[in-house]
C-alpha atoms as a PDB file:
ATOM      1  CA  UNK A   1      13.503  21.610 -33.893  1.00  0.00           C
ATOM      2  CA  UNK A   2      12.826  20.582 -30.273  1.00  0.00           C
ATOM      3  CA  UNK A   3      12.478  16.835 -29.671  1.00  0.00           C
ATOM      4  CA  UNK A   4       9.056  15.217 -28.907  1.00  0.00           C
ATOM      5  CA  UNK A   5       8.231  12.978 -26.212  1.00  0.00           C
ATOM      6  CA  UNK A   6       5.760  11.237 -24.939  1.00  0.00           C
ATOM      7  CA  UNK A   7       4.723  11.222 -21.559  1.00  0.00           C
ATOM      8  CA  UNK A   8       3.223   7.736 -20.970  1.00  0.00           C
ATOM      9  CA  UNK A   9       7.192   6.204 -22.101  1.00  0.00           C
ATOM     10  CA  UNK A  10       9.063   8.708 -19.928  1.00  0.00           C
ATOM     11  CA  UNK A  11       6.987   7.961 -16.707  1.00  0.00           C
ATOM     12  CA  UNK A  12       7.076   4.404 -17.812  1.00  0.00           C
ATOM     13  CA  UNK A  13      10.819   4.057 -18.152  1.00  0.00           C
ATOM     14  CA  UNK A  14      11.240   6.496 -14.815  1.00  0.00           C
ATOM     15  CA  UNK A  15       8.781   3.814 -13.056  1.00  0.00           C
ATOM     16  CA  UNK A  16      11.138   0.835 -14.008  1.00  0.00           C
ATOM     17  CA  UNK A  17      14.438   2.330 -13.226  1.00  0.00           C
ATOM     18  CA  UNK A  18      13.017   3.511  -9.726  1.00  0.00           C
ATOM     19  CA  UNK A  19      11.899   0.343  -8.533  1.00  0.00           C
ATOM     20  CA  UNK A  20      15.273  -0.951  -9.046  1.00  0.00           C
ATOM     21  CA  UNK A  21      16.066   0.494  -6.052  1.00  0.00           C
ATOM     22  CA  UNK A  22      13.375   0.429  -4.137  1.00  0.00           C
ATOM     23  CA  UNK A  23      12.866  -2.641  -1.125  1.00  0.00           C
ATOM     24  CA  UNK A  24       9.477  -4.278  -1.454  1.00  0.00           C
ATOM     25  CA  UNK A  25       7.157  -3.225   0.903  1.00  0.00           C
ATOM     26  CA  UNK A  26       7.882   0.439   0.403  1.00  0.00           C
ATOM     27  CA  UNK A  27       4.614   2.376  -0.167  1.00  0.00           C
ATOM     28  CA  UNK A  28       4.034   5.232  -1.801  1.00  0.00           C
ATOM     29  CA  UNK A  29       1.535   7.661  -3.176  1.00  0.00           C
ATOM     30  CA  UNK A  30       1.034   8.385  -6.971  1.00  0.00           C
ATOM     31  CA  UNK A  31       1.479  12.387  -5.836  1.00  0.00           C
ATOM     32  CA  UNK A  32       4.863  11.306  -3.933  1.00  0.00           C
ATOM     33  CA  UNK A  33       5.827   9.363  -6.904  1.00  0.00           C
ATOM     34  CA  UNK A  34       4.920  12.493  -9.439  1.00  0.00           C
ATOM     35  CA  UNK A  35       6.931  14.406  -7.402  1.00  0.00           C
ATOM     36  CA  UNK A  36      10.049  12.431  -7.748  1.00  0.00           C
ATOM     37  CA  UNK A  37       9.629  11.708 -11.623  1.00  0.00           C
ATOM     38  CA  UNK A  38       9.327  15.638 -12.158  1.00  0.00           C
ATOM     39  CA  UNK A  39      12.627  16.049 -10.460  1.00  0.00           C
ATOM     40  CA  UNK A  40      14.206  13.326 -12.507  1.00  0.00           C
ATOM     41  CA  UNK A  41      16.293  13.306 -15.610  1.00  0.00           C
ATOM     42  CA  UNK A  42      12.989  11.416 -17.356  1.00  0.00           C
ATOM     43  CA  UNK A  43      10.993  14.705 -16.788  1.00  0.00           C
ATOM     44  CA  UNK A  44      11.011  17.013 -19.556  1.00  0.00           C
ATOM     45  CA  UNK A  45       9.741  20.153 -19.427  1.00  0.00           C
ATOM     46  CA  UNK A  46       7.315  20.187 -22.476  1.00  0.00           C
ATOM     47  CA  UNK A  47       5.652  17.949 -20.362  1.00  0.00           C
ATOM     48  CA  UNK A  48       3.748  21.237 -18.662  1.00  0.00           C
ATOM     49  CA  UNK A  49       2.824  21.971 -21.803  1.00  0.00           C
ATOM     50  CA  UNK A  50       0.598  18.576 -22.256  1.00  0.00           C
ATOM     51  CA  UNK A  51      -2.707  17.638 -21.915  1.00  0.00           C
ATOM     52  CA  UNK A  52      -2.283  14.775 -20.199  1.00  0.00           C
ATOM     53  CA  UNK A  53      -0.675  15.038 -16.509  1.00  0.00           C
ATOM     54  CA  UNK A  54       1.686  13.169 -15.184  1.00  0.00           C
ATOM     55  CA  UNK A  55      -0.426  11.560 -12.456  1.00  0.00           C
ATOM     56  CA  UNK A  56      -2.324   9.803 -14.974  1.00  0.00           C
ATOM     57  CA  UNK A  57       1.155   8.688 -16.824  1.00  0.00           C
ATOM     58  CA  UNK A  58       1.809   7.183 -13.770  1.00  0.00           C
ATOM     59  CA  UNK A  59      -0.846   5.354 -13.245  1.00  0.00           C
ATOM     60  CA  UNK A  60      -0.386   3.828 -16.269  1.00  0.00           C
ATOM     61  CA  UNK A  61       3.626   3.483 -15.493  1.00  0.00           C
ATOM     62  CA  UNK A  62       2.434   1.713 -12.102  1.00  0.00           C
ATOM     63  CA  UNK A  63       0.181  -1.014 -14.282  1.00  0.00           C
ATOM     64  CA  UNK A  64       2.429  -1.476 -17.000  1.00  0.00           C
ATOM     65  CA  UNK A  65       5.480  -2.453 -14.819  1.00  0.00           C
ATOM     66  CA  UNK A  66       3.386  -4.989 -12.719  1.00  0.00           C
ATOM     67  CA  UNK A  67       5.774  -4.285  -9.617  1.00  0.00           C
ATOM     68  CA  UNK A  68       3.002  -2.826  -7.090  1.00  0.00           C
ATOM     69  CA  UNK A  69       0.024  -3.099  -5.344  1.00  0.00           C
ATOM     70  CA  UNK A  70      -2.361  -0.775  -5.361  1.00  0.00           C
ATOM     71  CA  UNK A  71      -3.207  -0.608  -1.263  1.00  0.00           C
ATOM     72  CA  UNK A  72      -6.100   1.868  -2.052  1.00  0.00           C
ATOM     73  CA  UNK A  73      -7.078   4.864  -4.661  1.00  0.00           C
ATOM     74  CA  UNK A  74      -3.581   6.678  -4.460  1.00  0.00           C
ATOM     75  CA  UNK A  75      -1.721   4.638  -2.431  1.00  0.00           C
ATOM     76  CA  UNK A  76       0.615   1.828  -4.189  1.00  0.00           C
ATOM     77  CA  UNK A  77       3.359  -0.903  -2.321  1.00  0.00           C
ATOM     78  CA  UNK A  78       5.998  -2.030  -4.192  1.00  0.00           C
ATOM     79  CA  UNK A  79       6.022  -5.658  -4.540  1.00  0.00           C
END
């Protein structure tokens, strides 16, 4: 039987271990940070299958961590 995950956790836990090594300052769209999560080892590919997308996981990723500012709709810095 094929593991479940959720979505919301994985982009969550993707979210903290990239800003570990990420300088503050460093800006980056929610589509440029999709884009990275779906090539990491967090990404699974059942994901496709869901509902939800990942650019609303990340959004809630970006919130939950409370390590960026949102610079405008899209557009986040890394504190």
């Amino acid at each position: 039987m094929e593991e479940k995950f959720a979505l919301n956790e994985q982009t969550l836990q993707f979210i903290i271990e990239f800003e570990k090594n990420i300088e503050p300052g460093k800006t980056f769209t929610t589509q440029e940070l999709v884009d990275i999560f779906k090539v990491s080892t967090f990404y699974k590919l059942q994901f496709d299958s869901y509902k939800k997308t990942p650019n609303n996981s990340m959004w809630y990723a970006i919130r939950r961590s409370e390590k960026w500012i949102k610079i405008k709709n899209g557009t986040y810095m890394k504190k």
